[in-house]
C-alpha atoms as a PDB file:
ATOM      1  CA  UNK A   1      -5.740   7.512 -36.322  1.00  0.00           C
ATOM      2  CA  UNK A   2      -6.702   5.040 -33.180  1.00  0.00           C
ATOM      3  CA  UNK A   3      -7.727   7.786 -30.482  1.00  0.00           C
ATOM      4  CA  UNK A   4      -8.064   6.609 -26.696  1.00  0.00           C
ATOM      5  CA  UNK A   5     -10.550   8.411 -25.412  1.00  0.00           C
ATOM      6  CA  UNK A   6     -10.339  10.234 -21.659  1.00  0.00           C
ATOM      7  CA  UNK A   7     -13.664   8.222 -20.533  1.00  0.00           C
ATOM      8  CA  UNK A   8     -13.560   5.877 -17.317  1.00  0.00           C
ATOM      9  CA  UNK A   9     -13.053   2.164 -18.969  1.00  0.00           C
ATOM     10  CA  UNK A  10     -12.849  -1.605 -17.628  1.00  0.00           C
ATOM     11  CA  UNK A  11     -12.573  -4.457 -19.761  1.00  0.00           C
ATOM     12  CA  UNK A  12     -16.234  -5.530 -20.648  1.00  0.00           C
ATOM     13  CA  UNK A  13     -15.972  -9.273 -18.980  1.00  0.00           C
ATOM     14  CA  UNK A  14     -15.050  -7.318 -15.964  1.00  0.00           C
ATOM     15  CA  UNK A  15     -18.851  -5.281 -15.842  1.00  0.00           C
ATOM     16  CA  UNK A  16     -22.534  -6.683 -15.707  1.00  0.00           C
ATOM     17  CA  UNK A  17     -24.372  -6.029 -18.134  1.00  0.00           C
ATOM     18  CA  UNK A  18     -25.908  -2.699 -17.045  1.00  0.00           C
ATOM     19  CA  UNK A  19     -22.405  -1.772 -16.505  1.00  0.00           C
ATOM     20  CA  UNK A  20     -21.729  -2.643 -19.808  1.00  0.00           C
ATOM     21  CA  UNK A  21     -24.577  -0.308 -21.439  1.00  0.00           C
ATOM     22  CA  UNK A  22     -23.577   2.441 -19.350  1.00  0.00           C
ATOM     23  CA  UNK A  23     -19.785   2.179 -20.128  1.00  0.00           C
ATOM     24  CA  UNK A  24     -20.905   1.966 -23.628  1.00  0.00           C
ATOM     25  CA  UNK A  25     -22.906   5.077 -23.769  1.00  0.00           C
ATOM     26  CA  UNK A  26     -19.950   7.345 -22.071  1.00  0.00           C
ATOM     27  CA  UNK A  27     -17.626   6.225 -24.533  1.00  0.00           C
ATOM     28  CA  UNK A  28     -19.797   6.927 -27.653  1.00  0.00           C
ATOM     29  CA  UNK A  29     -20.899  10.552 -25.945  1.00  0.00           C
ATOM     30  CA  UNK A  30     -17.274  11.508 -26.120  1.00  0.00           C
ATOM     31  CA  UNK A  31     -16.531  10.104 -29.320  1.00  0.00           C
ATOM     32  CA  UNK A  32     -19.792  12.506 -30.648  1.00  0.00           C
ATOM     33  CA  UNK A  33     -18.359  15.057 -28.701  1.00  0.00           C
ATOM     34  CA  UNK A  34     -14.384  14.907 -30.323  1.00  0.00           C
ATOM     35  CA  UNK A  35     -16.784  14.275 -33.841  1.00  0.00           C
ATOM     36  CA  UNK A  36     -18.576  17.274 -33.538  1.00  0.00           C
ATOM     37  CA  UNK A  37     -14.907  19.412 -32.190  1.00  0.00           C
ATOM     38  CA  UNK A  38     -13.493  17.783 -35.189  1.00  0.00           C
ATOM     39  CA  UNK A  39     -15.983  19.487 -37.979  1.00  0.00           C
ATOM     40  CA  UNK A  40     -14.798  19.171 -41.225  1.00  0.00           C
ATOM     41  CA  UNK A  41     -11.294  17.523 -40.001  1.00  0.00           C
ATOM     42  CA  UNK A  42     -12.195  14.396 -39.409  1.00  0.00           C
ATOM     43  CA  UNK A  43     -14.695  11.624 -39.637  1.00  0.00           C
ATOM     44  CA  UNK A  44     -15.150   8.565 -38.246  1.00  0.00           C
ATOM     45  CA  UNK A  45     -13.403   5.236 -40.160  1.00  0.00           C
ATOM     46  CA  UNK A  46     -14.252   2.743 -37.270  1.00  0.00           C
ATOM     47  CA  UNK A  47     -15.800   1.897 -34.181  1.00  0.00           C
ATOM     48  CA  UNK A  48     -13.686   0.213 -31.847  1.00  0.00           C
ATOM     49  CA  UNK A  49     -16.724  -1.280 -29.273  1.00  0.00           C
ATOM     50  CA  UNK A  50     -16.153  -3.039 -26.541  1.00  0.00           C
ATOM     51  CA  UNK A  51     -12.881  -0.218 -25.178  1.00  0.00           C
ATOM     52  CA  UNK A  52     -12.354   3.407 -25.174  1.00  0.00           C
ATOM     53  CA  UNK A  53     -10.806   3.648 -28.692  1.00  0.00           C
ATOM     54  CA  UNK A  54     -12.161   5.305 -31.978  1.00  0.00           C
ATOM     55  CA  UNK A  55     -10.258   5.150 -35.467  1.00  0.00           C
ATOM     56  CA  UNK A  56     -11.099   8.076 -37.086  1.00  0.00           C
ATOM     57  CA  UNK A  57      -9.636   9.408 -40.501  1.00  0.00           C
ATOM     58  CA  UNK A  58      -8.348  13.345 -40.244  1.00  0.00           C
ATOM     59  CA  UNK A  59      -6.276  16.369 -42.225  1.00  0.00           C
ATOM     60  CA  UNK A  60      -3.304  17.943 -40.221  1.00  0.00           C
ATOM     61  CA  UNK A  61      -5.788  20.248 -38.679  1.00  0.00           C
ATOM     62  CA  UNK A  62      -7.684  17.547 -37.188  1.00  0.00           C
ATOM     63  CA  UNK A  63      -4.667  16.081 -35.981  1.00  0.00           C
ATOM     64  CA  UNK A  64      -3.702  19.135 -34.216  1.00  0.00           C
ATOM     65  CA  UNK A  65      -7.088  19.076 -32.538  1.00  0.00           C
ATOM     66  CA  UNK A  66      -7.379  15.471 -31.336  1.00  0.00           C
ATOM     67  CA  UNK A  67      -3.616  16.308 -29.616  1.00  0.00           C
ATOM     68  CA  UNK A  68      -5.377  19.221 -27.144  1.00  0.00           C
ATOM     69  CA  UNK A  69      -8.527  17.554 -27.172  1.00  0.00           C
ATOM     70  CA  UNK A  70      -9.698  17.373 -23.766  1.00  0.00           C
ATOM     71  CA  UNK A  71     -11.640  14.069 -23.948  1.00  0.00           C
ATOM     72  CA  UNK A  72      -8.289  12.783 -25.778  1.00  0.00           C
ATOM     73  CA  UNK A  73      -5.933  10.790 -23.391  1.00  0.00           C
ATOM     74  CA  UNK A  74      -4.099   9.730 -26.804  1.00  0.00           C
ATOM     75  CA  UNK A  75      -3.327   9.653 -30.506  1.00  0.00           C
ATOM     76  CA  UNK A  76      -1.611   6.703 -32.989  1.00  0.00           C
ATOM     77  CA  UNK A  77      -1.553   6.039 -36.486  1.00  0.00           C
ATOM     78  CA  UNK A  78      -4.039   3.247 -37.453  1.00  0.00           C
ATOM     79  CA  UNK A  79      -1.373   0.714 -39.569  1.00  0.00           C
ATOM     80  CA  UNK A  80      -4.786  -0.552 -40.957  1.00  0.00           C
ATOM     81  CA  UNK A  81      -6.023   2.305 -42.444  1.00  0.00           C
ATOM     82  CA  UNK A  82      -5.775   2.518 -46.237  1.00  0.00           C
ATOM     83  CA  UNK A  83      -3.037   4.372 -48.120  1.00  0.00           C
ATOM     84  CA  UNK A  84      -4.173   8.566 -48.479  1.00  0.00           C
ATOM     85  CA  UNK A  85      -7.062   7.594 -46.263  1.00  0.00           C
ATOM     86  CA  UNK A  86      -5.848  10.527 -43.358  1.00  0.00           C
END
């Protein structure tokens, strides 16, 4: 699944570099955070640096959480991910 996260984002060529690092650091903080939520319902299948996305393989439970999830604005299928990889 490609999850957006809720986190304050700009497009990277749009920051300085400090802005960069810090923009960085909120987005992997809430992707730990919906990680640890997650538990044994999902794991991560790919960073997506450089925005506020995650791809991240889960059961139907985990599904079910990443929909409520606070720091989760949204939720798609990843067309890239492998057959009976979710």
């Amino acid at each position: 699944m490609i999850v957006t996260l809720s986190v304050s984002w700009q497009p990277e060529n749009e920051l300085l570099d400090h802005e960069i690092a810090g923009q960085r650091d909120r987005v992997g903080q809430a992707e730990g955070e919906v990680l640890r939520d997650l538990g044994p319902h999902g794991r991560l299948f790919r960073q997506l640096h450089e925005s506020a996305q995650t791809a991240l393989l889960v059961d139907a439970l985990g599904l079910d959480l990443l929909r409520r999830h606070p720091l989760v604005a949204a939720v798609q299928e990843d067309r890239a991910a492998p057959a009976g990889a979710g």
